[in-house]
Protein backbone atom coordinates (compact mmCIF):
# COMPACT_ATOMS: atom_id res chain seq x y z
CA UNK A 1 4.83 38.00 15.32
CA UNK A 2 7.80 36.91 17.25
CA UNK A 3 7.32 39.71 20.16
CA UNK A 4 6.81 43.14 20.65
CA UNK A 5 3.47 45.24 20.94
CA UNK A 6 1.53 48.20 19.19
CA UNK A 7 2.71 50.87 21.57
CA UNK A 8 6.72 50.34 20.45
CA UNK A 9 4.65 50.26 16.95
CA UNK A 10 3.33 53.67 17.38
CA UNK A 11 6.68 55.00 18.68
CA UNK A 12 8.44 53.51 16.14
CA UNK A 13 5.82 55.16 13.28
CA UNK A 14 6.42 58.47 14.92
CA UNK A 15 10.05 58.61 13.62
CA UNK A 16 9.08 56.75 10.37
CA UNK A 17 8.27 58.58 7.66
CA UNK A 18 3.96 57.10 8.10
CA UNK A 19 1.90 55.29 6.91
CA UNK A 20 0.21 54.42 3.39
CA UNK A 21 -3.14 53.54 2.60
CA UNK A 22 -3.53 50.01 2.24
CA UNK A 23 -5.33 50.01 -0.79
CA UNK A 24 -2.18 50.76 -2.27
CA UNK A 25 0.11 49.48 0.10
CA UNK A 26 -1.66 46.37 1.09
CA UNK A 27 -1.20 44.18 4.51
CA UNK A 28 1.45 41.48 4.09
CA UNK A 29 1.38 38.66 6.33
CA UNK A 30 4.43 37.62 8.23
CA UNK A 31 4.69 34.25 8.82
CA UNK A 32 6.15 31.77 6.29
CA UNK A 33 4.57 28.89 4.66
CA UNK A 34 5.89 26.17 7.55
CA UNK A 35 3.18 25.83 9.28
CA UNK A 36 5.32 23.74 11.91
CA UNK A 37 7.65 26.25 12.43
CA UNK A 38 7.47 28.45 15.20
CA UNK A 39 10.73 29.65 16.11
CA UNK A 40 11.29 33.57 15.92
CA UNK A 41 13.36 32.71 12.69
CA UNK A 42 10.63 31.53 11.29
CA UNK A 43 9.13 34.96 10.80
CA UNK A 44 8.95 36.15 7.40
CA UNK A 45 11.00 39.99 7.63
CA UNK A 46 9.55 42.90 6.34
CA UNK A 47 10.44 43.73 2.91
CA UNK A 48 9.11 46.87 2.46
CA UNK A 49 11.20 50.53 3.34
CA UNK A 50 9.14 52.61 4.99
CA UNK A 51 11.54 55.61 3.52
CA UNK A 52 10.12 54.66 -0.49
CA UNK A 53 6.50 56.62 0.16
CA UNK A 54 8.28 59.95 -0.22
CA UNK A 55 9.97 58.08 -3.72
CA UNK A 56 6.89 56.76 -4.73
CA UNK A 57 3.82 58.90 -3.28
CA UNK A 58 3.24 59.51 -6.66
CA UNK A 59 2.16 55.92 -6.88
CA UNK A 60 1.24 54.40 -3.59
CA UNK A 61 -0.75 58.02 -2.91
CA UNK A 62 -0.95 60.17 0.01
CA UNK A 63 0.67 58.91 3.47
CA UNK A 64 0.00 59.78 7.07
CA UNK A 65 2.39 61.42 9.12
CA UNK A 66 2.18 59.89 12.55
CA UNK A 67 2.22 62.47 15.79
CA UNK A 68 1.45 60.15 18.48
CA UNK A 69 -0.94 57.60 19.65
CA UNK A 70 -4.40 57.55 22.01
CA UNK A 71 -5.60 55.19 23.79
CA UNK A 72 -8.94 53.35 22.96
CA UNK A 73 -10.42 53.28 26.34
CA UNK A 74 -8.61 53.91 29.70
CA UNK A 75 -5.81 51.69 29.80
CA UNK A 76 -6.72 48.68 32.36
CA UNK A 77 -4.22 48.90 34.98
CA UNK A 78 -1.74 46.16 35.57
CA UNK A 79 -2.84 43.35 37.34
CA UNK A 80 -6.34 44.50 37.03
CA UNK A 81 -9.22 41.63 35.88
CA UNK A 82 -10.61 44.53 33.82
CA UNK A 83 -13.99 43.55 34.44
CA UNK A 84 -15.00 47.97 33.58
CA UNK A 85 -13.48 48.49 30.40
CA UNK A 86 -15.09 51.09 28.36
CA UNK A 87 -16.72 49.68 25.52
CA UNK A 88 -19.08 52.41 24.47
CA UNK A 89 -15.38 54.18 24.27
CA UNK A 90 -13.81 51.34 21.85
CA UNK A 91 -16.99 51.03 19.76
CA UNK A 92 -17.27 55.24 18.90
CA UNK A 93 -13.45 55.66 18.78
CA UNK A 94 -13.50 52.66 16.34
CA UNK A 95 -16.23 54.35 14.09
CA UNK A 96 -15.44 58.19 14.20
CA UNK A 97 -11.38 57.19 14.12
CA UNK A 98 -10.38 53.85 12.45
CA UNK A 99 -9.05 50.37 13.35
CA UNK A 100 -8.06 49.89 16.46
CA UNK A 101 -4.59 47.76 17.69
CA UNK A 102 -5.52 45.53 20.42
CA UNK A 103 -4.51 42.90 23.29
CA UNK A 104 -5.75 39.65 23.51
CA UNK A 105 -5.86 36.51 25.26
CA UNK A 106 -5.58 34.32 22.34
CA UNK A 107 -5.40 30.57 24.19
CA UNK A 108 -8.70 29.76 22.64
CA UNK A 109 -7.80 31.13 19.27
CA UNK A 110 -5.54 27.95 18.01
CA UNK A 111 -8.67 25.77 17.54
CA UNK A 112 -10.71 28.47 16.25
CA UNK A 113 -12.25 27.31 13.02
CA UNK A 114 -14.81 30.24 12.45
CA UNK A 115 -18.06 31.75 14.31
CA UNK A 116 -18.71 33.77 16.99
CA UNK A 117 -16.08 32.84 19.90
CA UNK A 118 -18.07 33.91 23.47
CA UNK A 119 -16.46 35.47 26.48
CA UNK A 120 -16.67 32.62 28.51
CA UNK A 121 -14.64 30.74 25.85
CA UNK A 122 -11.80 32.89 25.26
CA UNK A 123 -10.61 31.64 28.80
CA UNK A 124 -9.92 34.50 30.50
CA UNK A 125 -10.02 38.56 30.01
CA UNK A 126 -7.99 39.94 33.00
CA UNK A 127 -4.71 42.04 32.09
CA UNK A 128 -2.16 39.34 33.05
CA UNK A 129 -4.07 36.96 30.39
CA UNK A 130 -3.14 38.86 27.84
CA UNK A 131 -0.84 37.52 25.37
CA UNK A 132 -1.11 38.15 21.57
CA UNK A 133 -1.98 41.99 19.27
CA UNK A 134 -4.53 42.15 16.65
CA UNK A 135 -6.39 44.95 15.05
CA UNK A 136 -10.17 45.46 15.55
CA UNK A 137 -12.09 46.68 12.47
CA UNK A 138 -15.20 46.96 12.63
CA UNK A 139 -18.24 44.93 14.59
CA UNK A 140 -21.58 43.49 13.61
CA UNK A 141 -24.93 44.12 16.20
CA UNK A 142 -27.36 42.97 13.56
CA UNK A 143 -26.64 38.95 13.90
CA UNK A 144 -28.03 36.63 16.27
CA UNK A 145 -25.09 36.84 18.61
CA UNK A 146 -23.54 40.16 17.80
CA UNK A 147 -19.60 40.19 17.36
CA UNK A 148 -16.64 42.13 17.27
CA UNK A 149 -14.59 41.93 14.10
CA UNK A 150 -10.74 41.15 14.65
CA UNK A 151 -8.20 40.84 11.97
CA UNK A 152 -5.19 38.43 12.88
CA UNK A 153 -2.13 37.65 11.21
CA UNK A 154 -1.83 33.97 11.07
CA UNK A 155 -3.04 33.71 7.51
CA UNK A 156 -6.23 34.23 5.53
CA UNK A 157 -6.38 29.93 5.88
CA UNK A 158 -6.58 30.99 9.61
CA UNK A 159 -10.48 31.77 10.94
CA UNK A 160 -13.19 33.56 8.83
CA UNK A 161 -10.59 34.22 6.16
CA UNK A 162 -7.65 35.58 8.10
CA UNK A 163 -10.72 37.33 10.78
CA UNK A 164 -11.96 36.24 14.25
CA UNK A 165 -15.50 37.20 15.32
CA UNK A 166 -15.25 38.04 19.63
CA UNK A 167 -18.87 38.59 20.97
CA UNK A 168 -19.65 41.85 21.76
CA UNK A 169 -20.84 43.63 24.40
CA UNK A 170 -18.38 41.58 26.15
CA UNK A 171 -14.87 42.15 27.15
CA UNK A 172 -13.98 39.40 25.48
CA UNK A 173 -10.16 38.07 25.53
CA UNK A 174 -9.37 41.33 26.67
CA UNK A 175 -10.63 43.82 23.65
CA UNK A 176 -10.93 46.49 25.56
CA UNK A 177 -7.83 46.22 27.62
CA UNK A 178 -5.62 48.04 25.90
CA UNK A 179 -6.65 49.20 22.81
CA UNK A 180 -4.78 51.85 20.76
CA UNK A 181 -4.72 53.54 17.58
CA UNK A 182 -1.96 56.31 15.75
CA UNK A 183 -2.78 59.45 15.78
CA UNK A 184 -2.40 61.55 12.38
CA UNK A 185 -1.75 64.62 11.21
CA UNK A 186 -5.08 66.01 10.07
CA UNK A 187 -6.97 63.62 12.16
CA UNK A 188 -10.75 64.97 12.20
CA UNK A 189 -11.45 66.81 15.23
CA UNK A 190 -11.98 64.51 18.21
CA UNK A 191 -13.48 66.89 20.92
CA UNK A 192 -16.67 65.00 20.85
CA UNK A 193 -15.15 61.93 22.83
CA UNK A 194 -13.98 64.30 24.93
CA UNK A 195 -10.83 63.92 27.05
CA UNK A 196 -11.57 60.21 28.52
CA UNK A 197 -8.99 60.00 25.94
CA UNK A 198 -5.77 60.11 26.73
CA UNK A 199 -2.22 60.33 25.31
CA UNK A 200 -0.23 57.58 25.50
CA UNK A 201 2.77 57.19 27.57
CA UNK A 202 6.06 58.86 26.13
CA UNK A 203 8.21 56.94 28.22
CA UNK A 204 7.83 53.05 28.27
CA UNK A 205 9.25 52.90 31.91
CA UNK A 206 5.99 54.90 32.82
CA UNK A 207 3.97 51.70 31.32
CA UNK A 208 4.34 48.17 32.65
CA UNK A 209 3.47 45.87 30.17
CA UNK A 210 1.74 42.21 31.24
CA UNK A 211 4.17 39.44 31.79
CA UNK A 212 3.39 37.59 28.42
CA UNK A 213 4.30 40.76 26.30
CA UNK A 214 7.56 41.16 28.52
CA UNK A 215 8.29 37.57 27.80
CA UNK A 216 7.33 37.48 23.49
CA UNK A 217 9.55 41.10 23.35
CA UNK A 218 12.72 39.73 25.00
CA UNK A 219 11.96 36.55 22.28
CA UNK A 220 11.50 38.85 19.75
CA UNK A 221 15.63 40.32 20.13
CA UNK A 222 17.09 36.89 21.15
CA UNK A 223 17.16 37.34 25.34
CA UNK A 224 15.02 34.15 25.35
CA UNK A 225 14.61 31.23 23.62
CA UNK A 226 11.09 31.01 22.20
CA UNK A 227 8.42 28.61 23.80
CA UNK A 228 8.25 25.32 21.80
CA UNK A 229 4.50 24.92 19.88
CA UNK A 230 3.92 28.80 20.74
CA UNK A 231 1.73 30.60 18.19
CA UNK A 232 1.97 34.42 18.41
């Protein structure tokens, strides 16, 4: 929290040494206990060095080595109200490949309180309404209004336990936007999605990101001040 977005993530993880599995290395929230504070000191710093799975493999198990990254679904373009997002693409990618990193409009999501939260409440779905990352996990079609299943990082005291559920079927806040995931070494074979898939940008000056991420990255390193009462 603070700024940035997956794809400097991915980049980033391709000159790291990976990534663990989280059932040893498990997710740690970054924002501290001050609820009230939301300047971009008041993110909680990473304590952990990437460089101690080679040290410790022997307890944390078996890491990834990261290659690269894909894309989701076909990135929206700029600009774009991304109203034909793929989201037969996110769903299979999702099950046949993993979690997902995504972009959201997340102006409904400060009074979210649990439940299913509709497209037409999230306020907006276009790419210049996007404003926040998250990871999509999984989805359920089985309840009365099916849902998409979103972990955030504003606390498990945050939502359904840390989760927001984003009707499905939908392009709801954005999910579908752009939507990324790593790519590993050893990654099972993914011919059968074909090559509607595409590698990400190497260069970021070949990508323009949406106004909002331009705005929390430049927070993020100190070029702006942040915005008071923000929540990112």
């Amino acid at each position: 929290c603070g700024g940035g977005n997956p794809i400097n993530a991915w980049k980033y993880l391709e000159r790291a040494t990976g990534l663990a599995q989280e059932e040893y290395w498990p997710y740690q929230g970054g924002l501290l206990p001050e609820e009230a504070c939301q300047e971009q000191s008041c993110t909680k710093p990473c304590d952990r060095d990437l460089e101690n799975m080679v040290q410790y493999e022997h307890i944390i198990g078996p890491y990834a080595t990261i290659t690269g990254a894909l894309w989701a679904t076909p990135l929206c373009q700029p600009g774009s109200p991304c109203g034909q997002q793929n989201l037969e693409m996110l769903r299979r990618v999702l099950v046949e490949l993993g979690p997902v990193a995504v972009a959201v409009n997340s102006n409904a999501w400060y009074d979210y309180n649990g439940g299913v939260l509709t497209a037409k409440g999230c306020e907006g779905s276009s790419w210049n309404d996007l404003d926040h990352a998250a990871q999509l996990t999984g989805y359920n079609t089985s309840s009365d209004l099916p849902y998409w299943i979103v972990r955030n990082q504003w606390s498990t005291s945050w939502g359904e336990h840390g989760y927001i559920y984003l009707e499905y079927g939908k392009n709801t806040c954005g999910i579908a936007n752009m939507a990324s995931l790593p790519l590993m070494e050893g990654m099972p074979d993914i011919q059968g999605l074909g090559d509607r898939i595409s590698v990400l940008q190497e260069e970021a000056s070949s990508y323009t990101r949406p106004p909002s991420f331009e705005r929390h990255y430049k927070q993020a390193i100190g070029e702006l001040p942040a915005d008071s009462g923000e929540r990112h």
